[in-house]
PDB file of N, CA and C in Angstrom:
ATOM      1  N   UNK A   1     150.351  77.680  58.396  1.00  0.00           N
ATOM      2  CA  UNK A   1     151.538  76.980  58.860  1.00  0.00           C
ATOM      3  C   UNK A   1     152.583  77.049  57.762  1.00  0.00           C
ATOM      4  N   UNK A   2     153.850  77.498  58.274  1.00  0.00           N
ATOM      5  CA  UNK A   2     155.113  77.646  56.829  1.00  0.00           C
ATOM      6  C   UNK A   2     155.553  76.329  57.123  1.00  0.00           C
ATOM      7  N   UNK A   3     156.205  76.032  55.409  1.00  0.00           N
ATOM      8  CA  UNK A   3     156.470  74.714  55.390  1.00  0.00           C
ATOM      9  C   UNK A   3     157.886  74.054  56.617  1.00  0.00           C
ATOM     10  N   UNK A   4     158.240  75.286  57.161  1.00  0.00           N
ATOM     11  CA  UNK A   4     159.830  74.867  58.008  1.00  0.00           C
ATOM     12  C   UNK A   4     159.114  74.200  58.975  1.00  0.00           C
ATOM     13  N   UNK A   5     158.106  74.407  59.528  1.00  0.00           N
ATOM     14  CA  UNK A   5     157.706  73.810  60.601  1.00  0.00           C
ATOM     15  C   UNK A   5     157.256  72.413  60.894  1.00  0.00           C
ATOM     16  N   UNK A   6     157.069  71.951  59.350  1.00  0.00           N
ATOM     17  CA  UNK A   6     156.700  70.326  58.845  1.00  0.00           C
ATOM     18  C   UNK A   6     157.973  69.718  59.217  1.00  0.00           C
ATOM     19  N   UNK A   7     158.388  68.863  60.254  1.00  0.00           N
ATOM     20  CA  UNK A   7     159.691  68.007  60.098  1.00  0.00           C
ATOM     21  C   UNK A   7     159.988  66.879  59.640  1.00  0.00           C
ATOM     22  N   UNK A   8     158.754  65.930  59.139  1.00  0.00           N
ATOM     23  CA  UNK A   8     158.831  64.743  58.820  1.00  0.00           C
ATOM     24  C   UNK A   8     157.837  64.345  57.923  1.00  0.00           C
ATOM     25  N   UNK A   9     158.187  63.828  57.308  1.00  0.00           N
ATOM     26  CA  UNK A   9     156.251  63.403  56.014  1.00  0.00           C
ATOM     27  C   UNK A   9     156.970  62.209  55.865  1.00  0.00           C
ATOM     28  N   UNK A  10     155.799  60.824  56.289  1.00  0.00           N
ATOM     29  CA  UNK A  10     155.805  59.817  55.454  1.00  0.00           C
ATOM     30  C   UNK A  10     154.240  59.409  54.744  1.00  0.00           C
ATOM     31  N   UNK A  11     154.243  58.431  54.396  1.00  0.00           N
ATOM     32  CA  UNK A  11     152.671  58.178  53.521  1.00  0.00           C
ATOM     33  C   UNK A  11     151.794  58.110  54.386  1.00  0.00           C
ATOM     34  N   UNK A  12     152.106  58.019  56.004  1.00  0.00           N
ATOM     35  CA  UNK A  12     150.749  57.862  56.668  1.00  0.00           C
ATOM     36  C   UNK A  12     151.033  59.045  57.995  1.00  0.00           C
ATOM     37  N   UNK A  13     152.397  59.471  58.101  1.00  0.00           N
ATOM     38  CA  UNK A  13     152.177  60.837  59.316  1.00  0.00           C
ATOM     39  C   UNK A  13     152.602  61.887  58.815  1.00  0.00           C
ATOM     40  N   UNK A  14     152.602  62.572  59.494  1.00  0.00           N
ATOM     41  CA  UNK A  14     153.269  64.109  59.330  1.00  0.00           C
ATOM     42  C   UNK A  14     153.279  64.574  60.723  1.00  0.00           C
ATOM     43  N   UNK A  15     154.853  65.306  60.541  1.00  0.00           N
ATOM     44  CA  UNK A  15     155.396  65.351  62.082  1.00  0.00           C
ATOM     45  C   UNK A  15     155.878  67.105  61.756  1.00  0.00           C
ATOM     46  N   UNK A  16     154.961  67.774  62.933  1.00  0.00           N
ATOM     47  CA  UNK A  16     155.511  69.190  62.900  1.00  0.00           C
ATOM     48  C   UNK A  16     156.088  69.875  64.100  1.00  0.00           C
ATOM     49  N   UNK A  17     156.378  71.196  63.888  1.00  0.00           N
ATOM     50  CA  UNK A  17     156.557  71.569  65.590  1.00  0.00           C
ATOM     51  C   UNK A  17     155.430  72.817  65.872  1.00  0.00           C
ATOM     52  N   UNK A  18     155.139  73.244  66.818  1.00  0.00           N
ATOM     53  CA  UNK A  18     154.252  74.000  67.349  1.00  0.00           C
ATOM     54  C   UNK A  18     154.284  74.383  69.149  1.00  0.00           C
ATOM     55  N   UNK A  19     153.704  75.476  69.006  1.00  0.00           N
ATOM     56  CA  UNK A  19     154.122  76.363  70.450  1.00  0.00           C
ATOM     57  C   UNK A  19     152.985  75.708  70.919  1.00  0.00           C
ATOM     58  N   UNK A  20     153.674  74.935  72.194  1.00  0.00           N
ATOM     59  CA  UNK A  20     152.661  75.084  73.436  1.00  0.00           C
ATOM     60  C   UNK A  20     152.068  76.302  73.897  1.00  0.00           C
ATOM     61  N   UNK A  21     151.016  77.123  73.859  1.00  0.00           N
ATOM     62  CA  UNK A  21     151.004  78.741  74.658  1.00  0.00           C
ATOM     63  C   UNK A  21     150.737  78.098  76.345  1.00  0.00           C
ATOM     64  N   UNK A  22     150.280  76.996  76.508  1.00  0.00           N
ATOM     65  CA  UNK A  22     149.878  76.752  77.912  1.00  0.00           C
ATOM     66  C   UNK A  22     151.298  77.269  78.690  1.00  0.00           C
ATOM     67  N   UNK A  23     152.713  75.827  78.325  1.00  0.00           N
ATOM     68  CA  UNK A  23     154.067  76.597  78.788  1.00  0.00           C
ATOM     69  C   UNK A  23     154.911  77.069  78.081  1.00  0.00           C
ATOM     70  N   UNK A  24     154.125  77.596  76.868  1.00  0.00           N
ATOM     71  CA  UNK A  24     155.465  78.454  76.114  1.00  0.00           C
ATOM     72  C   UNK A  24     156.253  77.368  75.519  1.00  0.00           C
ATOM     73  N   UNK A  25     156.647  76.604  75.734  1.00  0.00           N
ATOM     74  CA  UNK A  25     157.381  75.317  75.227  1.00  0.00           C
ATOM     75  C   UNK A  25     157.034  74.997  73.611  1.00  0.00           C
ATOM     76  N   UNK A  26     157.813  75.031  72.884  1.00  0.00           N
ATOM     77  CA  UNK A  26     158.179  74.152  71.512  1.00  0.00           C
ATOM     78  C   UNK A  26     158.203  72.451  71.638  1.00  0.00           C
ATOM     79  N   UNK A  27     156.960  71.848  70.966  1.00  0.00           N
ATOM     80  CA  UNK A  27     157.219  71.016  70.786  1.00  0.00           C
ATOM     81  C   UNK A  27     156.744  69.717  69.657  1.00  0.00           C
ATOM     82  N   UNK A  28     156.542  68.837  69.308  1.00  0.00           N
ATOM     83  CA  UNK A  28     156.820  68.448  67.796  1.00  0.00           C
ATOM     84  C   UNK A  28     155.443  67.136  67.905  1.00  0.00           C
ATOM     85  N   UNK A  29     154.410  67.312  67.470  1.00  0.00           N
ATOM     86  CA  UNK A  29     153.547  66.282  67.162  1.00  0.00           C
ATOM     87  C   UNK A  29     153.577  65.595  66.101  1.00  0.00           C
ATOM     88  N   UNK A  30     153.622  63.964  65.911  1.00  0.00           N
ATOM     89  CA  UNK A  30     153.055  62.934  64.910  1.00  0.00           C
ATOM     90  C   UNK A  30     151.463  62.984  64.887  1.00  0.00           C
ATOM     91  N   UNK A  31     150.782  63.310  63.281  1.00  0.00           N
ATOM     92  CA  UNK A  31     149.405  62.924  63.395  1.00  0.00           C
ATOM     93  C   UNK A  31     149.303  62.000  61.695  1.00  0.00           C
ATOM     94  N   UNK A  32     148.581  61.136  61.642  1.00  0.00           N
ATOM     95  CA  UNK A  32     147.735  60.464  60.915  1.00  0.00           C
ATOM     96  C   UNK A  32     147.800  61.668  59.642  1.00  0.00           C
ATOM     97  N   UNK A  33     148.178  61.204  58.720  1.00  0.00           N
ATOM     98  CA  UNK A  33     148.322  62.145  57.623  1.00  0.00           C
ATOM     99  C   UNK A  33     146.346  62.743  57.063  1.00  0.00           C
ATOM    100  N   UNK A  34     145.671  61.902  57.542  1.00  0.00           N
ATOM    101  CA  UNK A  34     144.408  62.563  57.255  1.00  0.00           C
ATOM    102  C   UNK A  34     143.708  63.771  58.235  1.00  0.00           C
ATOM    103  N   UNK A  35     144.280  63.246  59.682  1.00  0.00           N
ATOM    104  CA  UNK A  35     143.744  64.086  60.882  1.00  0.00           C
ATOM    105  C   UNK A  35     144.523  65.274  60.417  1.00  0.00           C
ATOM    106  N   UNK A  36     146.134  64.998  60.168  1.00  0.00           N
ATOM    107  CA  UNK A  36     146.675  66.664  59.991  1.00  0.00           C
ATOM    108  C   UNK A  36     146.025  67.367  58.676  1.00  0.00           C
ATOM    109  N   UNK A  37     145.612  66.951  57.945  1.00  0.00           N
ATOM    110  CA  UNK A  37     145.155  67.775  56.707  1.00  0.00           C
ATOM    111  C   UNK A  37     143.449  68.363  57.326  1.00  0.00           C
ATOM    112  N   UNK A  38     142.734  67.515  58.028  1.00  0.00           N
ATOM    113  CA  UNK A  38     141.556  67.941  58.616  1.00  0.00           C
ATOM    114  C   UNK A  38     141.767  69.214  59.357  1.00  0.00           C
ATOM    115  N   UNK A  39     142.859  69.040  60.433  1.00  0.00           N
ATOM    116  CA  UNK A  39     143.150  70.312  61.124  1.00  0.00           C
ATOM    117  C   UNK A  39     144.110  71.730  60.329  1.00  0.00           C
ATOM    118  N   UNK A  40     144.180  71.275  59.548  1.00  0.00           N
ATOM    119  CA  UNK A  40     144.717  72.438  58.701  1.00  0.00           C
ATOM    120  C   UNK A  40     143.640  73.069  58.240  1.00  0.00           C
ATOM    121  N   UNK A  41     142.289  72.505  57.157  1.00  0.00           N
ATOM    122  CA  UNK A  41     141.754  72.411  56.468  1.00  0.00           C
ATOM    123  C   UNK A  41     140.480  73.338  57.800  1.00  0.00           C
ATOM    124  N   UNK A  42     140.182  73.391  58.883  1.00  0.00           N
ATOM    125  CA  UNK A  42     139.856  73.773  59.778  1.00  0.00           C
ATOM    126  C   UNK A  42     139.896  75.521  60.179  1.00  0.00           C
ATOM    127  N   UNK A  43     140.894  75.902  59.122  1.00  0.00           N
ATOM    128  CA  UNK A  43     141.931  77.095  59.136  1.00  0.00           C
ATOM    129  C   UNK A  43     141.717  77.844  58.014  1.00  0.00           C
ATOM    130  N   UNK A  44     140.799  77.324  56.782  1.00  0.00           N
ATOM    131  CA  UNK A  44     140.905  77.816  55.781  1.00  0.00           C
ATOM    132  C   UNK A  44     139.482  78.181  55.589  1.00  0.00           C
ATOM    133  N   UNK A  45     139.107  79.599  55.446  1.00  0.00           N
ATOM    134  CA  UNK A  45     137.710  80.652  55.350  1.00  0.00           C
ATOM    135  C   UNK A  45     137.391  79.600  54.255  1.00  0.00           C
ATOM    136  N   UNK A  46     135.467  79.863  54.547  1.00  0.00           N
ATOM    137  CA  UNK A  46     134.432  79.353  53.132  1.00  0.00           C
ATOM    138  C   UNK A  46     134.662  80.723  52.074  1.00  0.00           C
ATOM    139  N   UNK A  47     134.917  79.862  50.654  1.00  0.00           N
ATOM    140  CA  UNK A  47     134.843  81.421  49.402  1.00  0.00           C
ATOM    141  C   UNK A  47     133.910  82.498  49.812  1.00  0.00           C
ATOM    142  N   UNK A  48     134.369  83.574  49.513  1.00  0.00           N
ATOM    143  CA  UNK A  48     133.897  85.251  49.872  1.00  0.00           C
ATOM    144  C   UNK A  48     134.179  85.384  51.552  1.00  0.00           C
ATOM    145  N   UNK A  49     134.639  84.592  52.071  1.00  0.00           N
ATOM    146  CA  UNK A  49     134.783  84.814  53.976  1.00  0.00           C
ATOM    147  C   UNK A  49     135.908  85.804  54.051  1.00  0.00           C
ATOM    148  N   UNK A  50     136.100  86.798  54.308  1.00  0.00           N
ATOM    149  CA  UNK A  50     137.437  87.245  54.843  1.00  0.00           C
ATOM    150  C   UNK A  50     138.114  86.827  56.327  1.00  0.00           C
ATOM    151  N   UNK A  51     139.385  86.348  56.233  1.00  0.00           N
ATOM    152  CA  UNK A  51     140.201  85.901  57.653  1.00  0.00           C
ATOM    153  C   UNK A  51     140.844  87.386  58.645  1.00  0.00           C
ATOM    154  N   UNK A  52     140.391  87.256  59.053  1.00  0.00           N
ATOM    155  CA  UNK A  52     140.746  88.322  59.968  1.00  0.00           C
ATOM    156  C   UNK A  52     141.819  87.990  60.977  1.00  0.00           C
ATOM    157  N   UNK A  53     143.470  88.290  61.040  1.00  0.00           N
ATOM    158  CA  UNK A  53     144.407  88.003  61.772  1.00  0.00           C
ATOM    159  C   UNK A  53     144.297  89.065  62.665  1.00  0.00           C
ATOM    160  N   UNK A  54     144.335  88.427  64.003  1.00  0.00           N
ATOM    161  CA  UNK A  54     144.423  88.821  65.111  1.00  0.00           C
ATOM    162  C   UNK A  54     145.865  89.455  65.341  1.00  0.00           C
ATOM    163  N   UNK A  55     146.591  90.708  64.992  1.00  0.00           N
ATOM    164  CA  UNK A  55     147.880  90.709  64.822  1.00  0.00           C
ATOM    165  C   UNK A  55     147.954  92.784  65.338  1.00  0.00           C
ATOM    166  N   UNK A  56     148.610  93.163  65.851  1.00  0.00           N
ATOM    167  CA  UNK A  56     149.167  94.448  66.519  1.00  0.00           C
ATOM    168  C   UNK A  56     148.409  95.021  67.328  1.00  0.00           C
ATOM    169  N   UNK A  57     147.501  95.905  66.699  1.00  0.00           N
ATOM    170  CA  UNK A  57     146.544  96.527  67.711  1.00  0.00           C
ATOM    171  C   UNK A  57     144.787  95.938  67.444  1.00  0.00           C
ATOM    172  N   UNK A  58     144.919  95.639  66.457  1.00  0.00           N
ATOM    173  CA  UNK A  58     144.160  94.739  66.626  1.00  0.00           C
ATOM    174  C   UNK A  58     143.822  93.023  67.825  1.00  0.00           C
ATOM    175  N   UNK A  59     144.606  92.619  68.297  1.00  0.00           N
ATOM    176  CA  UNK A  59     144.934  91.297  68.928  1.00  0.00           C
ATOM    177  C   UNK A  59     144.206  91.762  70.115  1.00  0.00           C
ATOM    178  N   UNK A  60     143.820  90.741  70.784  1.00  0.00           N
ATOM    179  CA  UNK A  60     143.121  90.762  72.005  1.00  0.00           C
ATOM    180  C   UNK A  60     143.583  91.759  73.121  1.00  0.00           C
ATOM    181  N   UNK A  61     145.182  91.307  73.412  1.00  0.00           N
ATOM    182  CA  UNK A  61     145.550  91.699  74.079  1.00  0.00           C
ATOM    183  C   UNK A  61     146.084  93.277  74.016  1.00  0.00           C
ATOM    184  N   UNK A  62     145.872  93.918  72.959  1.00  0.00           N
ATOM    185  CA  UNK A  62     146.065  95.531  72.711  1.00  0.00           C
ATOM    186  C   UNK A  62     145.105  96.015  73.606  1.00  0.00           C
ATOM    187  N   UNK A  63     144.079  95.712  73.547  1.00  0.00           N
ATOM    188  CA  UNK A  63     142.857  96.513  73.950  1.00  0.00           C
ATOM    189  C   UNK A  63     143.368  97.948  75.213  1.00  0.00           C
ATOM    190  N   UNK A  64     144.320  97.844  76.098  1.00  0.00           N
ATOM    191  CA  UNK A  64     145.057  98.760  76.491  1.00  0.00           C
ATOM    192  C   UNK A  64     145.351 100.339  75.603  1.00  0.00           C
ATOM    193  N   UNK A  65     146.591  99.429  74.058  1.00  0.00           N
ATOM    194  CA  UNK A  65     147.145 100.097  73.660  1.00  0.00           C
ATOM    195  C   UNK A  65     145.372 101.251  73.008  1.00  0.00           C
ATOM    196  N   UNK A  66     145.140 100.039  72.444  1.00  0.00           N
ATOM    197  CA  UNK A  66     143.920 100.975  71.620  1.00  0.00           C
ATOM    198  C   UNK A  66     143.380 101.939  72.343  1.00  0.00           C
ATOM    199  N   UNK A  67     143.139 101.316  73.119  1.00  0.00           N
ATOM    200  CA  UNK A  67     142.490 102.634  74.485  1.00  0.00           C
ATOM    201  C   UNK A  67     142.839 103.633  74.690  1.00  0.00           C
ATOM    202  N   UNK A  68     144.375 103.703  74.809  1.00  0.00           N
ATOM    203  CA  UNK A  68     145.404 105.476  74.772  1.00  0.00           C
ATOM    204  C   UNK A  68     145.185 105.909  72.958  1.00  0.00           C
ATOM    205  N   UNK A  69     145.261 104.893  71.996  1.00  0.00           N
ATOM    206  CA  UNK A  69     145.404 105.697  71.211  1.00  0.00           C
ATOM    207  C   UNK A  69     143.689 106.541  70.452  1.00  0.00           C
ATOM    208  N   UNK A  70     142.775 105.866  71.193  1.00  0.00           N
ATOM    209  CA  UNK A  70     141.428 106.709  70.581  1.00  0.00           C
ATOM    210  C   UNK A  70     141.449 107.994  70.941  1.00  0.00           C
ATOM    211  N   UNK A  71     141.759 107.974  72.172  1.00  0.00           N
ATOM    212  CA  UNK A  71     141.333 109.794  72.308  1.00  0.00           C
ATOM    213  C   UNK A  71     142.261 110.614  71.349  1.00  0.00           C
ATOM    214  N   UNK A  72     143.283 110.119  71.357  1.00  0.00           N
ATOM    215  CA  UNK A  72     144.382 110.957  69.839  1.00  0.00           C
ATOM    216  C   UNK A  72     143.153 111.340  68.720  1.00  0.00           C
ATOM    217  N   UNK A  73     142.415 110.034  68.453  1.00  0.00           N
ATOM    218  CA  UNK A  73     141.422 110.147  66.635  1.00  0.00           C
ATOM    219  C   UNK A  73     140.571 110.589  67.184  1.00  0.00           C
ATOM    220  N   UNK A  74     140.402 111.289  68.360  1.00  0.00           N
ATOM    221  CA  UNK A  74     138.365 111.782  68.778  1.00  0.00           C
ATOM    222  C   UNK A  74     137.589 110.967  69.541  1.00  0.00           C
ATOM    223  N   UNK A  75     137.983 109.960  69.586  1.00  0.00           N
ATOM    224  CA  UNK A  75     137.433 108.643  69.945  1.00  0.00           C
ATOM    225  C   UNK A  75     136.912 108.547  71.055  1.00  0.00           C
ATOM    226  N   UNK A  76     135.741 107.831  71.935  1.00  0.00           N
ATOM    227  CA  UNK A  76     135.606 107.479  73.001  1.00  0.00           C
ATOM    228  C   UNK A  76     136.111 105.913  73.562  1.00  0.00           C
ATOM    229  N   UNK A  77     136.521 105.710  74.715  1.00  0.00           N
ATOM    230  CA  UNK A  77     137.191 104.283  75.101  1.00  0.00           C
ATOM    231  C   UNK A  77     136.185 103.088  74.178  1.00  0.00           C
ATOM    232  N   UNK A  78     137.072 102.348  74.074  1.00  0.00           N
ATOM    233  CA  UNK A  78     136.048 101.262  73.336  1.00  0.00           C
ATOM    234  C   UNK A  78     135.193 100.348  73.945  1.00  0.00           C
ATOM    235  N   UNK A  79     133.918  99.719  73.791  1.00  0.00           N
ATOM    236  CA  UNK A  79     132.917  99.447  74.734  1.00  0.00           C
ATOM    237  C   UNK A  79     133.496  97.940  74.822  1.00  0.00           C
ATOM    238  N   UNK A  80     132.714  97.939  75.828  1.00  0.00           N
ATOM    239  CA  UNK A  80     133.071  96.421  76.754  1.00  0.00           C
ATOM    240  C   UNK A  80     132.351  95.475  76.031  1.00  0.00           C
ATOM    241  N   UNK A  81     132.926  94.273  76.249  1.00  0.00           N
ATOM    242  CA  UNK A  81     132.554  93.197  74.894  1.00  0.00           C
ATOM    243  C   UNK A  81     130.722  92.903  75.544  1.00  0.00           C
ATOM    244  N   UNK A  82     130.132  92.674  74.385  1.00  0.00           N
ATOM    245  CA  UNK A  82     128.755  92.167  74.418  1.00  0.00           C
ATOM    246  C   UNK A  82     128.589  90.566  74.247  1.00  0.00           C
ATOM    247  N   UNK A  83     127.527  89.843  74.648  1.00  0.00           N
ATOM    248  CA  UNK A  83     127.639  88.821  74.485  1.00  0.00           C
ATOM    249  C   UNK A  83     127.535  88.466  72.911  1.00  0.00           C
ATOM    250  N   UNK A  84     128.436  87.827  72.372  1.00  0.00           N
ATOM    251  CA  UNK A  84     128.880  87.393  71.558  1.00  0.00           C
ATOM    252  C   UNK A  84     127.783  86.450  70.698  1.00  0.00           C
ATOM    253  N   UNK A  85     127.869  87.066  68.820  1.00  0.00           N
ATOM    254  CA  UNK A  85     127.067  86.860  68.338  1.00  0.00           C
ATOM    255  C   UNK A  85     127.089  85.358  67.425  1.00  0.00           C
ATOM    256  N   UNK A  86     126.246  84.526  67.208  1.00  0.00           N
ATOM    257  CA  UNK A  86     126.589  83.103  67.366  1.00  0.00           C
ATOM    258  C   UNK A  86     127.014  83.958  65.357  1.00  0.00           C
ATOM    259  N   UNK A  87     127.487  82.753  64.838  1.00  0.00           N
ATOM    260  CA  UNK A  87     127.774  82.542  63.212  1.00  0.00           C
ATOM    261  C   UNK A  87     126.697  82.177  62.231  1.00  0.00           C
ATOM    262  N   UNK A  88     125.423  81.580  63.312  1.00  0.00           N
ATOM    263  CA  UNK A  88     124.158  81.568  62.147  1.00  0.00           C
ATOM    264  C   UNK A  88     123.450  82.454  62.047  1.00  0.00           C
ATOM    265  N   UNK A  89     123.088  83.555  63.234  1.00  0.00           N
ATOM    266  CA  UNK A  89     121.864  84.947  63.578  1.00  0.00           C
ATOM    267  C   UNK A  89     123.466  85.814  62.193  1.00  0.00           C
ATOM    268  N   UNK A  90     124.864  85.853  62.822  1.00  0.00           N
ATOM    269  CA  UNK A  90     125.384  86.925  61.612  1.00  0.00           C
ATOM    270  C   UNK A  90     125.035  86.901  60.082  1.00  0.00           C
ATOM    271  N   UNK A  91     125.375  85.528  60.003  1.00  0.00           N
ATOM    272  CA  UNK A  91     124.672  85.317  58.451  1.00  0.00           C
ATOM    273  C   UNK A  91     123.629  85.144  58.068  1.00  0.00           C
ATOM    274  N   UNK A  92     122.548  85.140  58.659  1.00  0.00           N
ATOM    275  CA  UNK A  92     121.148  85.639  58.368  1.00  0.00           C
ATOM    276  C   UNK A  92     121.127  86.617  58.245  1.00  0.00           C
ATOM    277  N   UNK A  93     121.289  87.713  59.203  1.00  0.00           N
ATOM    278  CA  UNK A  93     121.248  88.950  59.244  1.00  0.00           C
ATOM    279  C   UNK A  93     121.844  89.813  57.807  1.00  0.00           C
ATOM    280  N   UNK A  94     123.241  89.172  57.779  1.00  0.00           N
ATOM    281  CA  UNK A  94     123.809  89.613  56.381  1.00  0.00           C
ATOM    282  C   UNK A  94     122.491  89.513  54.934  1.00  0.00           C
ATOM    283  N   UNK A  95     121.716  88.632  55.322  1.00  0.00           N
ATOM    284  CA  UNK A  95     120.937  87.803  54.389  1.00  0.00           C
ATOM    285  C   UNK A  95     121.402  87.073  53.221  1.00  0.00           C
ATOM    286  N   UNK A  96     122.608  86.244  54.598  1.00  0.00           N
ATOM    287  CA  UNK A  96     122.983  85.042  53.330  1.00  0.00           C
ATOM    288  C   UNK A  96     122.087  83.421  53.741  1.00  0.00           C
ATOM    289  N   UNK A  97     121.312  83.804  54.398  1.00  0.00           N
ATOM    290  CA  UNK A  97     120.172  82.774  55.092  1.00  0.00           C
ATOM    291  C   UNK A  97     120.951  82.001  56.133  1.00  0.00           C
ATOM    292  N   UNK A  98     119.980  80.823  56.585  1.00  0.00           N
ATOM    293  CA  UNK A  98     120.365  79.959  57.866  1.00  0.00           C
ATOM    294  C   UNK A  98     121.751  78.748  57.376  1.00  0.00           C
ATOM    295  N   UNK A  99     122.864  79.071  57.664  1.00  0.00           N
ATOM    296  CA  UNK A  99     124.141  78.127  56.623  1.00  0.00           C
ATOM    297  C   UNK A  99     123.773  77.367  57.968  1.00  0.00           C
ATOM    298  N   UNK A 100     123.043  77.043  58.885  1.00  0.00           N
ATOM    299  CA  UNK A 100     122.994  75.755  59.831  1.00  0.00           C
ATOM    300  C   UNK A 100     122.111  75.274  59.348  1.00  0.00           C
ATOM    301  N   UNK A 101     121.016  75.768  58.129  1.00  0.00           N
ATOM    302  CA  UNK A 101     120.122  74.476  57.900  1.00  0.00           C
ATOM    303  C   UNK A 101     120.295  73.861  56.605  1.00  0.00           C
ATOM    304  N   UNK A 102     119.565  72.979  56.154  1.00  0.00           N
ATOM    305  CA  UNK A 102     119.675  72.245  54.985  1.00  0.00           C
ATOM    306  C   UNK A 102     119.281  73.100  53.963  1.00  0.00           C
ATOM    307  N   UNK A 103     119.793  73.516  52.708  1.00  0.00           N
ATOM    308  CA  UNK A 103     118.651  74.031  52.077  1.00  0.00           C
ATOM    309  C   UNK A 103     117.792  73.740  51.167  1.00  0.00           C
ATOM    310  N   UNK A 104     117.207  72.683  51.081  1.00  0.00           N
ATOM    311  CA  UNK A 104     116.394  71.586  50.286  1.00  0.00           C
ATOM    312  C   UNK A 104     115.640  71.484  51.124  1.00  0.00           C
ATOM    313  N   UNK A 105     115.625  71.189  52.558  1.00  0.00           N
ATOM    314  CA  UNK A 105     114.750  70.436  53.564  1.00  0.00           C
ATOM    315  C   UNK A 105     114.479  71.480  54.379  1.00  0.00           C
ATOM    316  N   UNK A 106     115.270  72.078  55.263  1.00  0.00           N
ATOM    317  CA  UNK A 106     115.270  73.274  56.208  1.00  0.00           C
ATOM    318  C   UNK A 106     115.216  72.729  57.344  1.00  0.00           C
ATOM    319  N   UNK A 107     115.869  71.194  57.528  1.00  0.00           N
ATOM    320  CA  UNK A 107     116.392  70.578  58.786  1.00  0.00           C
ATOM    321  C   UNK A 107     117.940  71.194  58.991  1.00  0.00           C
ATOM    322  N   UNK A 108     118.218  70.764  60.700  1.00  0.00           N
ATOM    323  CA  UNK A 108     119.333  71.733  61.012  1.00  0.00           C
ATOM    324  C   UNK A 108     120.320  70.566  60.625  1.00  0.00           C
ATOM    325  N   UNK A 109     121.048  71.050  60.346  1.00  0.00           N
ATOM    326  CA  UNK A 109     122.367  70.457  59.878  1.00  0.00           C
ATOM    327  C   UNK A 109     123.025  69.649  61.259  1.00  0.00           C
ATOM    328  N   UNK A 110     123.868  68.884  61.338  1.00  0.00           N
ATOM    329  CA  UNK A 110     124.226  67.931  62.551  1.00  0.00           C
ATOM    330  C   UNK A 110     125.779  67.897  62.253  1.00  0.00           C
ATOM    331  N   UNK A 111     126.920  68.011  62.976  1.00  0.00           N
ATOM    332  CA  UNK A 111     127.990  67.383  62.484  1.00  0.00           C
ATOM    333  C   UNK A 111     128.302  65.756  63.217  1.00  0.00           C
ATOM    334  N   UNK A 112     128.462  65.232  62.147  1.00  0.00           N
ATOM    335  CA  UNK A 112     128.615  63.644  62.517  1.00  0.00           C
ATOM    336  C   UNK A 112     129.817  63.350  62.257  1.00  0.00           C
ATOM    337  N   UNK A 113     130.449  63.508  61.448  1.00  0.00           N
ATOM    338  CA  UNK A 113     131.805  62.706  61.591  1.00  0.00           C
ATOM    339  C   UNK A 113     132.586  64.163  60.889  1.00  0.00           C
ATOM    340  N   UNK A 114     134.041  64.116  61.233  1.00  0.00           N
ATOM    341  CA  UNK A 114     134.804  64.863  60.309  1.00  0.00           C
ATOM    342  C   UNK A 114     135.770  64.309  59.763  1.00  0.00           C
ATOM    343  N   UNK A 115     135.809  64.447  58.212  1.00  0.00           N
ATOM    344  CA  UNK A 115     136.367  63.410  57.217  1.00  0.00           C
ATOM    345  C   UNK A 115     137.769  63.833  57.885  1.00  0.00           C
ATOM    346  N   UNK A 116     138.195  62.324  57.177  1.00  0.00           N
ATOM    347  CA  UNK A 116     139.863  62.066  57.559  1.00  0.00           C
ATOM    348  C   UNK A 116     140.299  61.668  58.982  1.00  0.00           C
ATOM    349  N   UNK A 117     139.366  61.816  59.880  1.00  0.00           N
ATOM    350  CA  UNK A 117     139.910  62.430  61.850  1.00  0.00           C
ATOM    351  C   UNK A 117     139.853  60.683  61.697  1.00  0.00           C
ATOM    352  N   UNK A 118     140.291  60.171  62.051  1.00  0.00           N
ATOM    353  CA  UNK A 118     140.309  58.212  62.327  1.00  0.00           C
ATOM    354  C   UNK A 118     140.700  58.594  63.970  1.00  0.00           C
TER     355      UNK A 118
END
């Protein structure tokens, strides 16, 4: 989020603007200065994670463009999505172990509260 989009800070809100995508519409939320730092904070990769922006031909919605441009590189059409791989089997697999369990105990981890959200 760039800072133009922050319109208001006092000690307990912060008031920004943001695209509706439902109607396209611009419009400006008050949150609890802890909830907005939670949802920011929501946005930011664990150290060594790379963020991957969804941005040109990459973005969901290319999948078209990409399509004309493989056969240009040799390419065959690109395969149809598979069911989708959860975030604990990837990082095992990587063999960075189970980040859903404890690692002292090897109970599964639970989320119970998320700091700041009141």
């Amino acid at each position: 989020m760039s800072n133009d989009r922050i319109t208001h800070v006092t000690p307990k809100t912060v008031t920004f603007q943001y695209k509706d995508h439902r109607d396209n519409a611009h419009k400006t939320l008050t949150l609890k200065r802890n909830h907005f730092m939670a949802r920011v904070l929501w946005h930011v990769p664990e150290t060594g994670q790379h963020a991957v922006r969804h941005y040109g031909l990459y973005s969901h919605r290319s999948r078209t463009k990409r399509n004309l441009c493989r056969p240009l590189l040799g390419q065959g059409p690109e395969p149809e999505a598979v069911t989708p791989l959860e975030w604990q089997r990837f990082l095992t697999d990587l063999g960075q172990g189970d980040k859903g369990k404890c690692s002292q105990c090897g109970r599964p981890l639970l989320r119970c509260q998320s700091i700041g959200a009141t």
